[in-house]
Every structure is written in structure tokens, then in C-alpha cells.
Protein backbone atom coordinates (compact mmCIF):
# COMPACT_ATOMS: atom_id res chain seq x y z
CA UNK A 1 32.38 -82.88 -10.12
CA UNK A 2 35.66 -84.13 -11.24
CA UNK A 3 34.16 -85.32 -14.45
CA UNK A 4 33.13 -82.06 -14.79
CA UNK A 5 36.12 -80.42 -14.36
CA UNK A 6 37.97 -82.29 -16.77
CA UNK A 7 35.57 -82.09 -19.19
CA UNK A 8 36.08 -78.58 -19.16
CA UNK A 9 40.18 -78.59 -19.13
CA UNK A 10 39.65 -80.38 -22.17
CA UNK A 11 37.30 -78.03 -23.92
CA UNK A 12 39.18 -75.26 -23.21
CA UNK A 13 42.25 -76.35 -24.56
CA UNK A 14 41.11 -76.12 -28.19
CA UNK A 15 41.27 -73.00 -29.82
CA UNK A 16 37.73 -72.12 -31.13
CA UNK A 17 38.32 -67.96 -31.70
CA UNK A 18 36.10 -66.69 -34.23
CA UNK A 19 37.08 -63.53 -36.71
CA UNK A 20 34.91 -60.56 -37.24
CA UNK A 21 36.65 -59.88 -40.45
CA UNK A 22 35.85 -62.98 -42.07
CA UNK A 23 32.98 -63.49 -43.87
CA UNK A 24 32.38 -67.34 -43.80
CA UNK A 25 30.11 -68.86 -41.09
CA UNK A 26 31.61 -70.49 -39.19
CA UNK A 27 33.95 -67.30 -39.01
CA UNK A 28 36.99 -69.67 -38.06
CA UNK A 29 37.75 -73.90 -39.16
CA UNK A 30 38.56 -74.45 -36.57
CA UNK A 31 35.63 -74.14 -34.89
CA UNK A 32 34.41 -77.18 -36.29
CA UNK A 33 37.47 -78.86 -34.39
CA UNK A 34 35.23 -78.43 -31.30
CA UNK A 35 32.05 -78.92 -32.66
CA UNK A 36 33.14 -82.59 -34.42
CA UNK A 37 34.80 -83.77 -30.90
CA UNK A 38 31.41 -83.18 -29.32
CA UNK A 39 29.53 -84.63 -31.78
CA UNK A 40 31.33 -87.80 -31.53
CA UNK A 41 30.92 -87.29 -27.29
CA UNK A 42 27.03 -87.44 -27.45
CA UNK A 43 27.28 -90.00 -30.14
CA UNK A 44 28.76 -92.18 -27.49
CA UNK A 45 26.54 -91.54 -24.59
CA UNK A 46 23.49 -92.70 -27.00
CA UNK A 47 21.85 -89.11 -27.71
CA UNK A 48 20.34 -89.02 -31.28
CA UNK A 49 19.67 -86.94 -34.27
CA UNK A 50 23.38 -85.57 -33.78
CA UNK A 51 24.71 -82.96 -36.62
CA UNK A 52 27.08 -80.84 -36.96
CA UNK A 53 26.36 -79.05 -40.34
CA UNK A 54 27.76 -77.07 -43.17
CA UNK A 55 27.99 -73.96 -41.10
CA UNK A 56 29.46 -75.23 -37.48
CA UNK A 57 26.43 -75.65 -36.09
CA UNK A 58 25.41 -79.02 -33.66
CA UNK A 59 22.43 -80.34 -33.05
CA UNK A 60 21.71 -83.20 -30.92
CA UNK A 61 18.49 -84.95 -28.77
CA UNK A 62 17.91 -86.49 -25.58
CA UNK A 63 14.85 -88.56 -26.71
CA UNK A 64 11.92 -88.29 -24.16
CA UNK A 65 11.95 -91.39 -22.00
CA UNK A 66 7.94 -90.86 -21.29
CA UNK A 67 4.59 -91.07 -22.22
CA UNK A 68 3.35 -88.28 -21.01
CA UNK A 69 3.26 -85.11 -23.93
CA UNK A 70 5.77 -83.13 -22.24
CA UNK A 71 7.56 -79.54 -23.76
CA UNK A 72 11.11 -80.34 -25.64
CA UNK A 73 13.34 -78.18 -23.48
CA UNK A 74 16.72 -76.95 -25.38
CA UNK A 75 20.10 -75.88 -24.16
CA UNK A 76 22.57 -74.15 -26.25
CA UNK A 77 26.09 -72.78 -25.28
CA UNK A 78 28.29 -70.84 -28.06
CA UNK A 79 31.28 -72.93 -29.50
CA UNK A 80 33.87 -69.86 -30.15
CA UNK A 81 35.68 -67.91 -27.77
CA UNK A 82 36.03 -63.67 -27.92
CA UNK A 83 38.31 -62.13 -30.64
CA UNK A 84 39.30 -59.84 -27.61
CA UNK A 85 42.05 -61.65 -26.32
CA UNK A 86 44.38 -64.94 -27.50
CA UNK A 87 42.72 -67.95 -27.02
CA UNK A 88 45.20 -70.59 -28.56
CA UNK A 89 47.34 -72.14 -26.26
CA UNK A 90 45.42 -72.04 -23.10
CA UNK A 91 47.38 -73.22 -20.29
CA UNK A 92 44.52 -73.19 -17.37
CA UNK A 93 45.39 -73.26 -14.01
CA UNK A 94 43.23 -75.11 -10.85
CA UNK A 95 43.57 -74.12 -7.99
CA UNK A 96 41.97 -76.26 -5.10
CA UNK A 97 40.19 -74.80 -1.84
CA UNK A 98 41.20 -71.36 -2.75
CA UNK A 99 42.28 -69.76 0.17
CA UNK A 100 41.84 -66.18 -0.22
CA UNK A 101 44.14 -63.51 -1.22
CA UNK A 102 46.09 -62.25 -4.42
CA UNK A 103 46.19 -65.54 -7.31
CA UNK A 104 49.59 -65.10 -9.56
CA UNK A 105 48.72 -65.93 -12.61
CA UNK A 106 51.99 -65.16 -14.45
CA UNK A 107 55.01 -64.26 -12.02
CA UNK A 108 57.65 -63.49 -14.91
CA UNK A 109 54.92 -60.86 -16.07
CA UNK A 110 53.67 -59.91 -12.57
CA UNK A 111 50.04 -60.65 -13.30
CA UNK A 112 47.93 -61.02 -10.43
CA UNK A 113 44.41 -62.00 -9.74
CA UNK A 114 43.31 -59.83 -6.52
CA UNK A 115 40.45 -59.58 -4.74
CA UNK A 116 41.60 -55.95 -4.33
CA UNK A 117 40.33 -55.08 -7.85
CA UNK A 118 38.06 -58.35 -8.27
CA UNK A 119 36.51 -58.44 -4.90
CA UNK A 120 34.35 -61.30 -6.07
CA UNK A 121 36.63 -63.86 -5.09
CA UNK A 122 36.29 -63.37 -1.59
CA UNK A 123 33.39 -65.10 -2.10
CA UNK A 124 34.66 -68.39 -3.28
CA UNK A 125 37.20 -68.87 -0.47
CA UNK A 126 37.39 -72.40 0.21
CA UNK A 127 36.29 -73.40 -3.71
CA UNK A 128 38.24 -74.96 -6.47
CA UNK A 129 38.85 -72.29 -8.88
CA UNK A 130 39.94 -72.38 -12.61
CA UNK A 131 41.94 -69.93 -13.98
CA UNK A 132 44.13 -68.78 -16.89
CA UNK A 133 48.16 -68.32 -16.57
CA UNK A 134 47.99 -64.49 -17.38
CA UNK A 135 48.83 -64.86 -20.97
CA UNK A 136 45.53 -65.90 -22.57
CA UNK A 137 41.47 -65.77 -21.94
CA UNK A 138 40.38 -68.53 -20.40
CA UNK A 139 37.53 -69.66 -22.85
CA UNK A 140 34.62 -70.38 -19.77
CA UNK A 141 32.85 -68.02 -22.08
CA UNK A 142 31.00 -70.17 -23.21
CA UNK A 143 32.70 -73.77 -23.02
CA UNK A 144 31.68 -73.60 -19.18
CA UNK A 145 28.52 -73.74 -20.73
CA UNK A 146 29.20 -76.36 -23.51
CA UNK A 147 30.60 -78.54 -20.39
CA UNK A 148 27.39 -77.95 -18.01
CA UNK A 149 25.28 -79.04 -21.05
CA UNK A 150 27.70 -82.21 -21.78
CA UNK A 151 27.44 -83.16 -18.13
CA UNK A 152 23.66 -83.21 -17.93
CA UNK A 153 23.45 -85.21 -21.05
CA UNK A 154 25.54 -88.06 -19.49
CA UNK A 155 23.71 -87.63 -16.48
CA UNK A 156 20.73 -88.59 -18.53
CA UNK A 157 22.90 -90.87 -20.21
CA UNK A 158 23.96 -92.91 -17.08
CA UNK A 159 20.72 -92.67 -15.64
CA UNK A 160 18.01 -93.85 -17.87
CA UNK A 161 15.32 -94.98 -15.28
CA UNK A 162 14.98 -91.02 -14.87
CA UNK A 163 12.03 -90.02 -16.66
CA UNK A 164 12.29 -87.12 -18.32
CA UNK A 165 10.91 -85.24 -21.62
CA UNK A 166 12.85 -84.41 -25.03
CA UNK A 167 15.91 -82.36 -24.57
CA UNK A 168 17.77 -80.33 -27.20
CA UNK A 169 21.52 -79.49 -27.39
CA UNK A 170 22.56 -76.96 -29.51
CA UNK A 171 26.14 -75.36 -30.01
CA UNK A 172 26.11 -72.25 -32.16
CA UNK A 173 29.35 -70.60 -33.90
CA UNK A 174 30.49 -67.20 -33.51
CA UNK A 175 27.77 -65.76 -30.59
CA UNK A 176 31.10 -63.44 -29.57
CA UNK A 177 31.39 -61.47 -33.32
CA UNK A 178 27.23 -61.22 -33.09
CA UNK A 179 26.45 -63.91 -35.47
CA UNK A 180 25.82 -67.02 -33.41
CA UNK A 181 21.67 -66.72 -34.21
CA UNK A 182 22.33 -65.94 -38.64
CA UNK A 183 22.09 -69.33 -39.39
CA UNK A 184 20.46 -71.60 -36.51
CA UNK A 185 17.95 -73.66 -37.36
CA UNK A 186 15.39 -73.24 -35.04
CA UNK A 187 13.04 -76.13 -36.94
CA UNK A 188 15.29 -78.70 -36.91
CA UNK A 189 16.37 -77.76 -33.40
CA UNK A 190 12.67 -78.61 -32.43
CA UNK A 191 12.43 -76.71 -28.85
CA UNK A 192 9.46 -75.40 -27.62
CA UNK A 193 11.87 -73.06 -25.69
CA UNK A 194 15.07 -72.65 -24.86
CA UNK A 195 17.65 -71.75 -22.38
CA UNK A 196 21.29 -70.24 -22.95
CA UNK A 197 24.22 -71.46 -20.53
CA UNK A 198 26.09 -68.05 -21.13
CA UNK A 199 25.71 -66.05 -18.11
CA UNK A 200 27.98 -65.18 -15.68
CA UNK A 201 28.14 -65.62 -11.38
CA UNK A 202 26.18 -68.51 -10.12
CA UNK A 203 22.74 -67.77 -9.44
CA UNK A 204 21.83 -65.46 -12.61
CA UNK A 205 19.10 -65.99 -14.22
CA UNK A 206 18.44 -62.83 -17.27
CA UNK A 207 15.36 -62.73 -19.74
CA UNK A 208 16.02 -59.08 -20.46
CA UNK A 209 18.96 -57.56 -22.55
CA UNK A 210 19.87 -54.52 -24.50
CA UNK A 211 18.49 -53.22 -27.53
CA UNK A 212 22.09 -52.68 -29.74
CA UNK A 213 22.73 -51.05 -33.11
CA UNK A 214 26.25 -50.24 -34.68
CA UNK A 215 27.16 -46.92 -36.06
CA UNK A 216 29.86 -46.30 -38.50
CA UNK A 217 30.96 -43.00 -39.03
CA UNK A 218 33.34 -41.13 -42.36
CA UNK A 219 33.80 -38.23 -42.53
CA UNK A 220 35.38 -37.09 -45.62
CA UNK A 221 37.51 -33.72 -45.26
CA UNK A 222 39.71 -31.25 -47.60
CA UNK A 223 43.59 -30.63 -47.39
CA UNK A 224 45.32 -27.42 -48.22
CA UNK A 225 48.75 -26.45 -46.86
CA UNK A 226 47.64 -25.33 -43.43
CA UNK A 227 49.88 -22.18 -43.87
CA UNK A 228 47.03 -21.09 -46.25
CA UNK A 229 44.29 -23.12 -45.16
CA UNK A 230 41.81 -20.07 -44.29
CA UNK A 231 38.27 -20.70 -45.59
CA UNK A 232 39.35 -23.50 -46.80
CA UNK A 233 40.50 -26.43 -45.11
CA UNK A 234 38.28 -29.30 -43.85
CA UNK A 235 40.04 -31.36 -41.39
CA UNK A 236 37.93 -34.51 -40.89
CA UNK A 237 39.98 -35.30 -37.67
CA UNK A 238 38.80 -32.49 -35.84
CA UNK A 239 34.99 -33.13 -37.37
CA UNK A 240 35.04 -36.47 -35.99
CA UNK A 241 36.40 -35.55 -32.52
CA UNK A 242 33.42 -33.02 -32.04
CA UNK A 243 31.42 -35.28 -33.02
CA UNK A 244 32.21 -37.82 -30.59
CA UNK A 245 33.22 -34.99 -28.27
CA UNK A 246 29.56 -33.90 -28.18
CA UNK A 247 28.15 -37.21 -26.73
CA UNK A 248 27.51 -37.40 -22.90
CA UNK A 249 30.50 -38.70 -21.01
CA UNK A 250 27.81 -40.03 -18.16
CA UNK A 251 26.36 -42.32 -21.14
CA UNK A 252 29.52 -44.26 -21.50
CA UNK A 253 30.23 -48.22 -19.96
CA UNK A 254 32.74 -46.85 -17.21
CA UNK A 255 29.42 -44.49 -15.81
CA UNK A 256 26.76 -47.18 -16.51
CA UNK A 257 25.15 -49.59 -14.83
CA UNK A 258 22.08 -51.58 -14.56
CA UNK A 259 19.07 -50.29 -16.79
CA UNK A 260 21.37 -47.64 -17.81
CA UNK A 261 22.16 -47.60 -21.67
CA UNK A 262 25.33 -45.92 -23.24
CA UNK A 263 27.68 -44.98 -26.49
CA UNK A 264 30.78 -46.78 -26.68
CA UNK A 265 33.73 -46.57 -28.98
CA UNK A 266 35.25 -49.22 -30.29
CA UNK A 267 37.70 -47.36 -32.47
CA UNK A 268 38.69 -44.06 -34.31
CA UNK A 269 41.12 -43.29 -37.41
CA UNK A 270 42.08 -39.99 -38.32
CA UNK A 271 43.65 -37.91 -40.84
CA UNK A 272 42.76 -34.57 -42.09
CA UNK A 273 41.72 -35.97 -45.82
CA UNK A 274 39.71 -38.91 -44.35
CA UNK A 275 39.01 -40.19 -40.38
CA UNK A 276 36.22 -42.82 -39.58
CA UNK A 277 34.99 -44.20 -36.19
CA UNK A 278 32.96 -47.44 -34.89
CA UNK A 279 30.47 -47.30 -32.19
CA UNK A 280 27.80 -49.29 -30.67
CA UNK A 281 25.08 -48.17 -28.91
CA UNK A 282 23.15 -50.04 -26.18
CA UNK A 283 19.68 -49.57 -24.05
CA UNK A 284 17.22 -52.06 -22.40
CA UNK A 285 14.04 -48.99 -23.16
CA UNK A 286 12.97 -49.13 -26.59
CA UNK A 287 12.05 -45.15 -26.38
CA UNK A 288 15.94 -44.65 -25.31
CA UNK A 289 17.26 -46.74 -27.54
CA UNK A 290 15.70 -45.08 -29.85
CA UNK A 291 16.29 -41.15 -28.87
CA UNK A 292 19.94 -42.37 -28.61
CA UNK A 293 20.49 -42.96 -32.55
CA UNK A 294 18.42 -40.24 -33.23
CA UNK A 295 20.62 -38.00 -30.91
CA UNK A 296 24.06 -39.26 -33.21
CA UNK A 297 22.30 -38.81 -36.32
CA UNK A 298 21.23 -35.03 -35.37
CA UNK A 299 24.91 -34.20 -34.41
CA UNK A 300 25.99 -35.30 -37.79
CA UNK A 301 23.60 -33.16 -39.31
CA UNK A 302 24.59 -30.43 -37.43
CA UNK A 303 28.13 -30.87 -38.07
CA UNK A 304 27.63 -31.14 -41.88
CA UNK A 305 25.27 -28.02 -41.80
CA UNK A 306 27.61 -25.98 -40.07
CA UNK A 307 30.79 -26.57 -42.66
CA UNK A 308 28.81 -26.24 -45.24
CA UNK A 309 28.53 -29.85 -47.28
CA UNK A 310 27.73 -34.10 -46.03
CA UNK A 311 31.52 -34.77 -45.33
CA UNK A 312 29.76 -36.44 -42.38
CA UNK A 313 28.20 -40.35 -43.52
CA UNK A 314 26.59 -41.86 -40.55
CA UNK A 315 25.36 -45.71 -41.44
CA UNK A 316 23.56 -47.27 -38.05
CA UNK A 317 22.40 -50.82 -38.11
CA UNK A 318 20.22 -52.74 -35.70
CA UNK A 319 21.82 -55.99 -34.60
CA UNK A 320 19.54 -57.06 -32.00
CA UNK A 321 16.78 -56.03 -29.30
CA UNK A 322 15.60 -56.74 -25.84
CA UNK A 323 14.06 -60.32 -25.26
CA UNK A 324 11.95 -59.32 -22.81
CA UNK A 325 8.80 -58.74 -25.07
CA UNK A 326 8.91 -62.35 -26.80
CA UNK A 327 9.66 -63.97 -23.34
CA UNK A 328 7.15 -62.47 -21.07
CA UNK A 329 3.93 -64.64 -22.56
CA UNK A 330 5.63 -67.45 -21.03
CA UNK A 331 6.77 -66.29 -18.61
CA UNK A 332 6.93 -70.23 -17.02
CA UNK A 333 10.49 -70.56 -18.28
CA UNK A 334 11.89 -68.62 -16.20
CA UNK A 335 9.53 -69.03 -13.51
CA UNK A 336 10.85 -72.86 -13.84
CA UNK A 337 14.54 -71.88 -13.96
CA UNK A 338 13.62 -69.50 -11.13
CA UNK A 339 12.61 -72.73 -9.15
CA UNK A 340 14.84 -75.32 -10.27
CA UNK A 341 17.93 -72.65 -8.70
CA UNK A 342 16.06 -72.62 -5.71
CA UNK A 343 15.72 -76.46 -5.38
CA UNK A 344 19.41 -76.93 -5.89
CA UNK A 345 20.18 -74.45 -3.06
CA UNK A 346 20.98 -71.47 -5.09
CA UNK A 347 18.93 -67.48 -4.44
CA UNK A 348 18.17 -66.81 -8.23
CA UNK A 349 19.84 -62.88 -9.29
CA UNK A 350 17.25 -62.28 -11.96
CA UNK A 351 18.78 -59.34 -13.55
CA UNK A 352 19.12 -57.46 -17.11
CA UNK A 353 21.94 -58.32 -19.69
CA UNK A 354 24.59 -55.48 -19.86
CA UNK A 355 24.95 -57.24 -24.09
CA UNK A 356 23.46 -59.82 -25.57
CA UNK A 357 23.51 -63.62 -26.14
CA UNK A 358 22.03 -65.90 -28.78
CA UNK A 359 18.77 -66.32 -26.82
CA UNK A 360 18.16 -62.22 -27.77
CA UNK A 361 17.73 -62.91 -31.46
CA UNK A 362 16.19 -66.81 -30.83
CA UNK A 363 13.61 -65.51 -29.28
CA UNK A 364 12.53 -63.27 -32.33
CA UNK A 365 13.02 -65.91 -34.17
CA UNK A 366 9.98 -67.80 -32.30
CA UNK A 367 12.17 -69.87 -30.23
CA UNK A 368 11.79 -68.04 -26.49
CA UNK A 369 15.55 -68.27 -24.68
CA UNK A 370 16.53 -66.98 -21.27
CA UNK A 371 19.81 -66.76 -20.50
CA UNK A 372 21.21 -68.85 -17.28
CA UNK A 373 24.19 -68.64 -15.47
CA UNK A 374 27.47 -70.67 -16.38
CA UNK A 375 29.51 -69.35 -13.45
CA UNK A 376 32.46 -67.23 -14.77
CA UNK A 377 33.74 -63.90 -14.06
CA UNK A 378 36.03 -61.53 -15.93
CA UNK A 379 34.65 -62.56 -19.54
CA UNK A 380 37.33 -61.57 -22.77
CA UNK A 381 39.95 -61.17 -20.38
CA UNK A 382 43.40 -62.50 -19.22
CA UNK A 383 41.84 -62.13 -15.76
CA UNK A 384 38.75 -64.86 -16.49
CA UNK A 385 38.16 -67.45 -13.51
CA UNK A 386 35.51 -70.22 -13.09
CA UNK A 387 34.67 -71.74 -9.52
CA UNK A 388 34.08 -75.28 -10.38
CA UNK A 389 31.60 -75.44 -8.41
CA UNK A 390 29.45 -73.13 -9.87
CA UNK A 391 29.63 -75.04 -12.64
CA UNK A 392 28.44 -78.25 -10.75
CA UNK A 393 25.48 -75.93 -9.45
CA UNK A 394 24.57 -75.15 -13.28
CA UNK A 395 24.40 -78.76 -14.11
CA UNK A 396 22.25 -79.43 -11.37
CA UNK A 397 20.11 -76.28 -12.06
CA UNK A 398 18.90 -77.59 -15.71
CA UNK A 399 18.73 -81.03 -14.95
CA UNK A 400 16.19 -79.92 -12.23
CA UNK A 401 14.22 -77.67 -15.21
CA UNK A 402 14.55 -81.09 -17.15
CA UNK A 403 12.69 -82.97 -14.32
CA UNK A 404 9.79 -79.83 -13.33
CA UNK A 405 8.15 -80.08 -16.39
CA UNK A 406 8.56 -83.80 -16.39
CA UNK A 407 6.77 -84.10 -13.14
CA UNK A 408 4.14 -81.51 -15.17
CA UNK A 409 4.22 -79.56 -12.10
């Protein structure tokens, strides 16, 4: 466990953001600052076919150890951290046998981790917990996961009488700006299936996520003095408001949960000549997905029929789409995973993805990838903790897939 751990006060250290408005894959350099340390890691502990190539991804393999034809089982974390918050100069904090009770993270800034508002804590009293100093994310989104999959490869490493199948490592660029699947290589990777590290509290184990599109919306408008504006002014401010104005309040994140799908707005400009807005939209049904872009699209048509002219553009783009569908005809995966938790002491939480991870667009990409638990809470925020060991419980949860279909049981 203490290998662990520092393994993952390491990781975090490096800066690995990645940048939505950049165009280049990876999004960020330094990126590749991460990806070339690890590299040289599994290099060291024997593993083979390791790459990191032109576009930040690595690739690595556990070679099978048996006769036996056996599936090649791959793990892949994300290498960059969320634009959402700083991530250079992470200063994280451990904090051994919690004891319970409010965690000050920054005391000049009064920031405070409290069970009050993250109630979720109370239930790692007694646990060594990670955790930022209030001024930065934390990163355990996803290099919890990148340490978890480092771990079990020197496990394998430092054990070689253990027999097990091949194993594939992956670590994919920019998952957090929605690109971490453009450019993987799922041939070279040479899984039969996959699992993500990228979840969240110990225990979850998610094969289902949203369907997501992006909307972008102008609305181009007409400016007269306002003092004679009669009949004639078109204030693209007020056009976009009732636009967005018109959508449901109970189909936003704060009223959502669960199955339950939702608009949300990531940001709105306005002036009376020009105003534009970004949205995405979000639902695990197919049919609601579906009636939800059709719903924004009517509105804008509305809106433009009743002033007269298309000063409304609406431009909606797919991004990605439930997994569900491409995972349930082998359904075994997570059947294994399902076991492998319950082996290592753990009651599986098999629930739906409130987003999406690499393993959504992997898996239409022929390359089936549930999503498994990496143990941190409070994702993109200054507020992000890991219990280390949940971590220690998701290293011994995939070596314990590894060995299952090893055993061919």
C-alpha cells in the first residue's frame, strides 16, 4: 500500500491539464511529460511492446505467462487532468487514520473539507486519505487510475510464477476535453476487451452512460437607438434568454439524478447585435435523448418564426452514446469484474454514468470497456479526496479479473 501511495504522490505532481481550445492531440506537451515517465516505469519492470506515440498515447503488454489460449484483458486510465480547475503545482496532502470531522485544506483561505456538505467521508473514518491543499484539483481523476494500473503491473512484475493471460495498458490523452477515444488505436492495443479505471467510490462498477450531444447556439440580432426601436429592433440577448428560458428547470444537473437526463449550460454571451450560448445535453434512453434535441431545435424555430427571419443558428453534434448496447453481448466482463469485487471483499454498486469515459466511444469502436472504480470523490474540484485504500482495493479488484479468466473459470 505504501508503494501505492507514493506512486500516486508522484503522478500527481506533474501537471498533465489538457486545453479544449487547442487543436493538437495531445491537447497539451506536456502531457507527454507523464506519458514518457511511465513508459520508462514499465520498461523497467520488464513489460513489452511499450509506446508512447506521436499523439500521447501509451501502449504497453504484460505478455501471457501460459499456455492455455486465454482473452488479452486491457486497462486504460486517462493521462490529463480537467481544464476545470488548476492542476499545476499540486501540493497533496495525506492524512493518516482520518478521524472524522471538518479537513482544512487551506486555513489562510478558510477552505474546509466537511462531512457536513460531503457526508461521504464519514465513511472513511479511520482511512488514510489524500487530499488537495484547497488551491488546486487533486488530479485522482484519472492518475488514481494510472497508479492502480502501474501497481498491478509490478505485481505481475514481482511475481512471475503467477500465471496469468496477456494484459494491456493503455493511457489515453485528453478523456476530460472529450477526445481521449479520436485517436486510440484499438489494433495495436490488441484487447479482446477492456476495462476503464475512471470511476469514482470504491465498489462501482458502470457499463451504462449517457448518450451526449453539444449544442451551440447564435443568434444574430438588429440595433437601432432603443429610443426609436419600435418595429424594429432585434435584441439577440433577449432571443437567447427565451430561448434558454423555455427549457424545463426540472431537466437541469442540480434536479437530476440517476436515469434522469438534462440540459446544461456551460456558457452564454450577450449583446443586442450578436449573443451565443453552449450547451450539452445528456440522457441514458435513446428515445429521450433524442426528443431532447428535437425539443431545442423546435424552440429555435419557433423563436425565428415568431420575429420574423433565422437570427436563431442552432448547430448540435453527437459526441458520444450509451455503452450499454455494445457491452451487453458479453455481458461476462462485467459479470467477471462483478466477481473479482466480491472476492476482494468489496459489494459491487453497478450503476449508470452521470458522463462519459473513454470506454463509451471504445466500445463503438469494437473494443467493449466498462468502466471500474478508482476510488475518488469530488472530481474537477478543489474539494477532490482519495482514500488510499480504495485505491489498494482497485488494484486488487483487476488483478483478481486478471487471474478469473486465467483459471478459465
Amino acid at each position: 500500500m505504501q508503494k501505492l501511495t507514493e506512486r500516486f504522490l508522484r503522478y500527481v505532481k506533474t501537471d498533465t491539464q489538457s486545453d479544449p481550445e487547442s487543436t493538437t492531440c495531445p491537447s497539451t506537451n506536456k502531457q507527454f511529460n507523464l506519458a514518457l515517465a511511465l513508459k520508462e516505469e514499465l520498461i523497467q519492470m520488464g513489460m513489452t511492446k511499450v509506446e508512447v506515440d506521436e499523439n500521447g498515447y501509451l501502449y504497453a503488454t504484460i505478455p501471457s505467462n501460459i499456455k492455455a489460449k486465454v482473452p488479452a484483458i486491457g486497462f486504460i486510465a486517462h493521462l490529463d487532468t480537467s481544464p476545470d480547475l488548476d492542476g499545476a503545482n499540486v501540493k497533496p496532502n495525506l492524512i493518516k487514520e482520518y478521524p472524522g470531522g471538518d479537513i482544512v485544506l487551506n486555513e489562510d483561505e478558510n477552505i474546509v473539507l466537511s462531512p457536513g456538505e460531503f457526508p461521504e467521508l464519514n465513511k472513511y473514518i479511520g482511512q488514510d486519505i489524500i487530499t488537495t491543499d484547497g488551491k488546486t484539483l487533486l488530479g485522482a481523476d484519472d492518475k488514481a487510475g494510472i497508479a492502480e494500473i502501474m501497481q498491478m503491473a509490478q505485481y505481475f512484475a514481482e511475481n512471475p510464477e503467477i500465471k496469468h493471460g496477456a494484459v494491456k495498458i493503455a493511457f489515453t490523452p485528453d478523456e476530460e476535453i472529450g477526445r481521449g477515444a479520436d485517436l486510440f488505436n484499438v489494433k495495436k492495443f490488441g484487447a479482446d476487451f477492456a476495462y476503464t479505471l475512471d470511476g469514482g467510490e470504491v465498489g462501482e462498477l458502470e457499463y451504462e452512460n449517457f448518450n451526449a450531444a453539444s449544442a451551440k447556439i447564435t443568434v444574430k440580432g438588429k440595433n437601432v437607438h432603443p429610443g426609436e426601436a419600435k418595429g424594429k429592433m432585434v435584441n439577440a440577448s433577449l432571443i437567447l434568454t427565451r430561448l434558454i428560458g423555455s427549457l424545463p428547470v426540472s431537466e437541469t444537473p442540480r434536479y437530476t439524478e440517476g436515469y434522469e437526463g438534462f440540459f446544461h449550460v456551460i456558457q452564454m454571451k450577450g449583446q443586442v447585435e450578436l449573443s451565443s450560448a453552449e450547451l450539452i445535453i445528456r440522457d441514458h434512453d435513446d428515445e429521450k435523448f433524442a426528443e431532447k434535441k428535437e425539443r431545442l431545435q423546435k424552440l429555435a424555430n419557433e423563436l425565428n418564426k415568431e420575429y420574423g427571419g433565422d437570427y436563431i443558428t442552432l448547430e448540435l453534434k453527437d459526441t458520444y452514446y450509451n455503452m450499454r448496447k455494445m457491452v451487453e453481448p458479453h455481458m461476462h466482463i462485467v459479470e467477471s469484474a462483478k466477481r473479482a469485487m466480491e472476492e476482494v471483499g468489496l459489494k459491487p454498486k453497478i450503476k449508470p454514468i452521470r458522463g462519459g469515459t473513454d470506454g463509451a466511444r471504445l466500445s463503438y469502436m469494437g473494443l467493449p470497456t466498462p468502466n471500474i472504480f478508482a476510488g475518488g470523490h469530488n472530481f474537477h474540484s478543489k474539494y477532490e479526496f482519495v482514500p488510499v485504500q480504495s485505491m489498494d482495493k482497485a488494484v486488487e479488484t483487476i488483478i483478481r479479473i486478471i487471474l478469473i479468466y486465467a483459471e478459465g473459470e
